[in-house]
Protein backbone atom coordinates (compact mmCIF):
# COMPACT_ATOMS: atom_id res chain seq x y z
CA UNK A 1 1.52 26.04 -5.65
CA UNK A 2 -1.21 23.02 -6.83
CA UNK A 3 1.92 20.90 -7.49
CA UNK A 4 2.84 21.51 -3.48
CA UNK A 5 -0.14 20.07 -2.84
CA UNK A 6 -0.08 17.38 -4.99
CA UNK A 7 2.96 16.47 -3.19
CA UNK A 8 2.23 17.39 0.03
CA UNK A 9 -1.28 15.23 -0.62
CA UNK A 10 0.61 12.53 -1.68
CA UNK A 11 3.47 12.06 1.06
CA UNK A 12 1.22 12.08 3.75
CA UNK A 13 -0.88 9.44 2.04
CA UNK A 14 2.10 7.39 2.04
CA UNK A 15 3.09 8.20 5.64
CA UNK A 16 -0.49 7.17 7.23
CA UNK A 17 -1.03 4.04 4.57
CA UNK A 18 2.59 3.41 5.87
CA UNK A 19 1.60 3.12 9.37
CA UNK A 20 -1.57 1.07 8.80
CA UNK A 21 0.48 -1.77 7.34
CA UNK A 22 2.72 -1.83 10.36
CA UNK A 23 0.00 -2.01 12.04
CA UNK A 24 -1.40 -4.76 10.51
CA UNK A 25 2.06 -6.85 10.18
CA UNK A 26 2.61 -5.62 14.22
CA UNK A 27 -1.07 -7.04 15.44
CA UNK A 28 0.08 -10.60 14.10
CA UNK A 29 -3.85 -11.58 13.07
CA UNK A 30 -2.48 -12.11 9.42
CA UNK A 31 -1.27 -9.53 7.05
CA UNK A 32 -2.25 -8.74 3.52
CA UNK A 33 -0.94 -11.23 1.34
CA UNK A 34 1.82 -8.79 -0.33
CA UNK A 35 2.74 -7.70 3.50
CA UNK A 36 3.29 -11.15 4.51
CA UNK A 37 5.52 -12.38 1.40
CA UNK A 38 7.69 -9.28 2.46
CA UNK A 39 7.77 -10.19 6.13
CA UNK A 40 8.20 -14.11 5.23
CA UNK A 41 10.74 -13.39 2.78
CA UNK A 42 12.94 -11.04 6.06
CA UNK A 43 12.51 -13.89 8.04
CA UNK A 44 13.94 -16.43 5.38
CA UNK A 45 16.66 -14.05 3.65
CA UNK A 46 17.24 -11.41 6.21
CA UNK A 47 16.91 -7.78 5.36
CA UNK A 48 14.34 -5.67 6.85
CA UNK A 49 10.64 -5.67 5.39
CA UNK A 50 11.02 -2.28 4.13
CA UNK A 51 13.88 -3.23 1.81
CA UNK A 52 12.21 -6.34 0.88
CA UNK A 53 9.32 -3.97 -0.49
CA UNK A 54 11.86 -2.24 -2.67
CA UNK A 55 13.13 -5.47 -4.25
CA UNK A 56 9.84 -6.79 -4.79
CA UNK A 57 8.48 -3.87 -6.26
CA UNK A 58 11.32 -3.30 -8.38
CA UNK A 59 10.52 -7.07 -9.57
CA UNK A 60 7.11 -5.92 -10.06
CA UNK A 61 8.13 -3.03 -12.23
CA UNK A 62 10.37 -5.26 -14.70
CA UNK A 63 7.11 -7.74 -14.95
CA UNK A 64 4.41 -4.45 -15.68
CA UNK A 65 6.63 -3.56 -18.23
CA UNK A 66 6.48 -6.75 -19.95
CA UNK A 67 2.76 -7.13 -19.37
CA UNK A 68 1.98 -3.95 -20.70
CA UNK A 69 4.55 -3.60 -23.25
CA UNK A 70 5.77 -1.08 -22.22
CA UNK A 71 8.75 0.30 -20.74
CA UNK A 72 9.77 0.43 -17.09
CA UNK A 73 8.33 2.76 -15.02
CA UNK A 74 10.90 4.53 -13.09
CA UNK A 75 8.96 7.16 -11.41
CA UNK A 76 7.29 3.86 -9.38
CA UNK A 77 11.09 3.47 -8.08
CA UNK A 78 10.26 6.51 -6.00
CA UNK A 79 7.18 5.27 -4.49
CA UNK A 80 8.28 1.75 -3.66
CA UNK A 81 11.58 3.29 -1.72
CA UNK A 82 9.43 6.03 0.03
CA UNK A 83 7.20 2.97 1.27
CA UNK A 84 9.86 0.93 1.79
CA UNK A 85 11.56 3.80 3.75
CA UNK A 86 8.60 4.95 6.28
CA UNK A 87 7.75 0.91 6.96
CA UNK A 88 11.32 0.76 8.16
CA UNK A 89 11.00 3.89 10.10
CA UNK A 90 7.57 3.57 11.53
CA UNK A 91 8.86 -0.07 12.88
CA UNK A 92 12.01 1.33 14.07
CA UNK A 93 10.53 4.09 16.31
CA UNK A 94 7.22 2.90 17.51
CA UNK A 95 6.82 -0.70 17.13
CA UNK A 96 9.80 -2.02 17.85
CA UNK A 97 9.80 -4.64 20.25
CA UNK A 98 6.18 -3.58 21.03
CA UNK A 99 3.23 -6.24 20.35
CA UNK A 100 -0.47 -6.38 21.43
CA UNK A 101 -1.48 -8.27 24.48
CA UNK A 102 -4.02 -11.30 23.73
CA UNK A 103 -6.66 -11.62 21.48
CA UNK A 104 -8.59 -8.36 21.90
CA UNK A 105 -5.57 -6.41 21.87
CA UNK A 106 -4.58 -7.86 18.34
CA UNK A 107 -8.05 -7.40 16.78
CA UNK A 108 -8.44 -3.79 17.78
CA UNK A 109 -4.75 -2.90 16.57
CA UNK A 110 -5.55 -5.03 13.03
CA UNK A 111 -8.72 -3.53 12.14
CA UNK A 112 -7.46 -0.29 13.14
CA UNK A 113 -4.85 -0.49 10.82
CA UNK A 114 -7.29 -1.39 8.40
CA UNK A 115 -9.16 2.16 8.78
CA UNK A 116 -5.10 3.72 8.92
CA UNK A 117 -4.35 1.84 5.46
CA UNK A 118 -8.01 2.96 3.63
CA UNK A 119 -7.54 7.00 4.58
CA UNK A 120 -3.28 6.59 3.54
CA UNK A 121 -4.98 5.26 0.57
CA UNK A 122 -7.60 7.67 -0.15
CA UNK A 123 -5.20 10.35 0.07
CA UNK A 124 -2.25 9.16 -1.73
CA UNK A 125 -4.47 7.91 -4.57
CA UNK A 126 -5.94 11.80 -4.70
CA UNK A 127 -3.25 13.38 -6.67
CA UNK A 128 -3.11 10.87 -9.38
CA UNK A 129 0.60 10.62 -9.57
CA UNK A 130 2.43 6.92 -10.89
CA UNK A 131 1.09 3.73 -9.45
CA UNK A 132 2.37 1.43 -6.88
CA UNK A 133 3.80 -1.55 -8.49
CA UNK A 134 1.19 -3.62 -7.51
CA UNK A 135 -1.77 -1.35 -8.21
CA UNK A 136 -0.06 -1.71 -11.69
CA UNK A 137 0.32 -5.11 -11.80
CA UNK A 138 -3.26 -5.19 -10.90
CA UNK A 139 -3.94 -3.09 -14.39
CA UNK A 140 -1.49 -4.73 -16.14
CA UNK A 141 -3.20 -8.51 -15.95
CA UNK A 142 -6.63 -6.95 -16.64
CA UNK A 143 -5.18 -5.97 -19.79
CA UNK A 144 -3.48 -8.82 -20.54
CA UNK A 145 -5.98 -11.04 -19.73
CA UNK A 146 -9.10 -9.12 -20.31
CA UNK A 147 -10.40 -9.60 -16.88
CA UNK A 148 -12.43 -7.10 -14.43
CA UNK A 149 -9.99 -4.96 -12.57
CA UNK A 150 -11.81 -6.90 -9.43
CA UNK A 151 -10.55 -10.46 -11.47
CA UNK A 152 -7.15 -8.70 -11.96
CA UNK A 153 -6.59 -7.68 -8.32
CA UNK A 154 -7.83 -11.15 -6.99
CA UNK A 155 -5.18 -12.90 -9.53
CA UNK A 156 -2.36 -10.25 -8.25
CA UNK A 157 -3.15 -11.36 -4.26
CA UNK A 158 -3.29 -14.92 -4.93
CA UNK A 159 0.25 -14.63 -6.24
CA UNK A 160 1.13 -13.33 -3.45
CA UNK A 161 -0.50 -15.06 -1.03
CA UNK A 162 0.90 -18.53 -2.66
CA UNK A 163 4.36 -16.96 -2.61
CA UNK A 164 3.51 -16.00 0.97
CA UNK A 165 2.37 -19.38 2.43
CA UNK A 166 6.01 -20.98 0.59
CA UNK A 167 7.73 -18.79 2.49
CA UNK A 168 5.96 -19.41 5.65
CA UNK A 169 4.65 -15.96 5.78
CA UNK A 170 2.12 -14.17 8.87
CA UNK A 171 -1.00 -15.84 6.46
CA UNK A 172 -3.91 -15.96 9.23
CA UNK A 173 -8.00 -15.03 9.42
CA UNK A 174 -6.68 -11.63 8.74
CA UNK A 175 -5.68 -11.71 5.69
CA UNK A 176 -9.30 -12.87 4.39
CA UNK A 177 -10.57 -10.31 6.35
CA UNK A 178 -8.27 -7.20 4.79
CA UNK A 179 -8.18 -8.97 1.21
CA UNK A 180 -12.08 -7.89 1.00
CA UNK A 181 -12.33 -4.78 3.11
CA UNK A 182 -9.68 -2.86 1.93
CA UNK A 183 -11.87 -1.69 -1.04
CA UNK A 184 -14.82 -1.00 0.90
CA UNK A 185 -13.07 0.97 3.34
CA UNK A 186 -10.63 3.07 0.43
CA UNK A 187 -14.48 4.02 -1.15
CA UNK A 188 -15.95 4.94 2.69
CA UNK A 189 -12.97 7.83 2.75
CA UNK A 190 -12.26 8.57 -1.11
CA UNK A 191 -15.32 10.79 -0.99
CA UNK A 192 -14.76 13.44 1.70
CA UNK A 193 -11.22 13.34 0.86
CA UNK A 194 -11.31 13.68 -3.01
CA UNK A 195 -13.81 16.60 -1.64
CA UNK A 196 -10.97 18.03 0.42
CA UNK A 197 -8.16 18.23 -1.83
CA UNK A 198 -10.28 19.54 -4.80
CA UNK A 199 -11.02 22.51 -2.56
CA UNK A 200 -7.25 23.02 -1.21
CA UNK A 201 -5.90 22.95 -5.07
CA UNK A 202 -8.71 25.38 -6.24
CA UNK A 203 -7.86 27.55 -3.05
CA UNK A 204 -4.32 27.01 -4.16
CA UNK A 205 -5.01 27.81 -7.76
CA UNK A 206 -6.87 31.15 -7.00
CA UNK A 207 -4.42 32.55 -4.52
CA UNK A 208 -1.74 32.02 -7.54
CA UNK A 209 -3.85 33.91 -10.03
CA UNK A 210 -4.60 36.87 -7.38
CA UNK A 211 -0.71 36.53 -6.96
């Protein structure tokens, strides 16, 4: 029963953090630097961005082997199509064709994904299954280079965001703005959220043993 919420805890993480970024990428104020290399590289190549997320984070999972010697992590294969999968879906059924009139319109539908991609995160981060491939890309180059993880996740965005402006990606005042409040706004929600799913899986836990 725990591991059903575990799951359960985790998928709808996914499905809200999901709809955040299309929300973000939708607004056009300037996505995060890993959402605009995958947008700029749709735009160049072709594909949809959701696919593009599975072959970049199936990129990322050959490099976090190497960097932490390890060997590939194929659970993350999961995670990177399930994201892949709902930013495809989310973009085919509501914002398709749909974009936010003038300036005002933009800003409220950008920082509100903001506050959509902080509580997907909170809750997909609660049951502590495999990371994304760039939250372990993020680990791997503090280990490698024996940085803070805050050093390691700036290095991780700037290769993005390089990779992202050569590809003529959506880079705008935006992505500043969601490069530094991202964090902030993942800790304002962790709390009551962590606080929430530790009581579900001990509610869980006890109805099994009374069971």
């Amino acid at each position: 029963m725990s591991l059903v919420y575990r799951f359960l805890f985790f998928l709808i993480g996914l499905m809200i953090l999901t709809i955040g970024i299309c929300m973000t990428i939708v607004a056009d104020f300037g996505a995060g630097a890993w959402d605009a290399l995958n947008v700029a590289l749709t735009e160049t190549f072709g594909l949809s961005i959701g696919r593009w997320v599975m072959i970049v984070g199936a990129i990322l999972i050959v490099v976090n082997a190497f960097l932490h010697k390890s060997r590939p992590e194929f659970l993350a294969i999961g995670i990177i199509f399930a994201i892949g999968s709902l930013i495809d879906l989310w973009m085919s059924l509501f914002f398709k064709g749909w974009e936010p009139s003038g300036l005002y319109g933009q800003l409220s539908m950008f920082l509100a994904g903001i506050v959509v991609i902080g509580i997907g995160a909170a809750i997909y981060l609660q049951p502590k299954f495999p990371l994304n491939p760039i939250d372990s890309l993020m680990m791997g180059i503090k280990k490698r280079l024996n940085v803070s993880i805050m050093t390691a996740k700036t290095i991780g965005e700037l290769i993005a965001l390089i990779l992202a402006l050569v590809f003529k990606g959506p880079i705008g005042l935006g992505t500043l703005i969601i490069t530094f409040a991202i964090g902030p706004v993942i800790q304002l929600f962790f709390p009551p959220l962590e606080k929430l799913y530790k009581k579900l899986l001990a509610s869980a836990e006890k109805r099994q043993e009374i069971g």
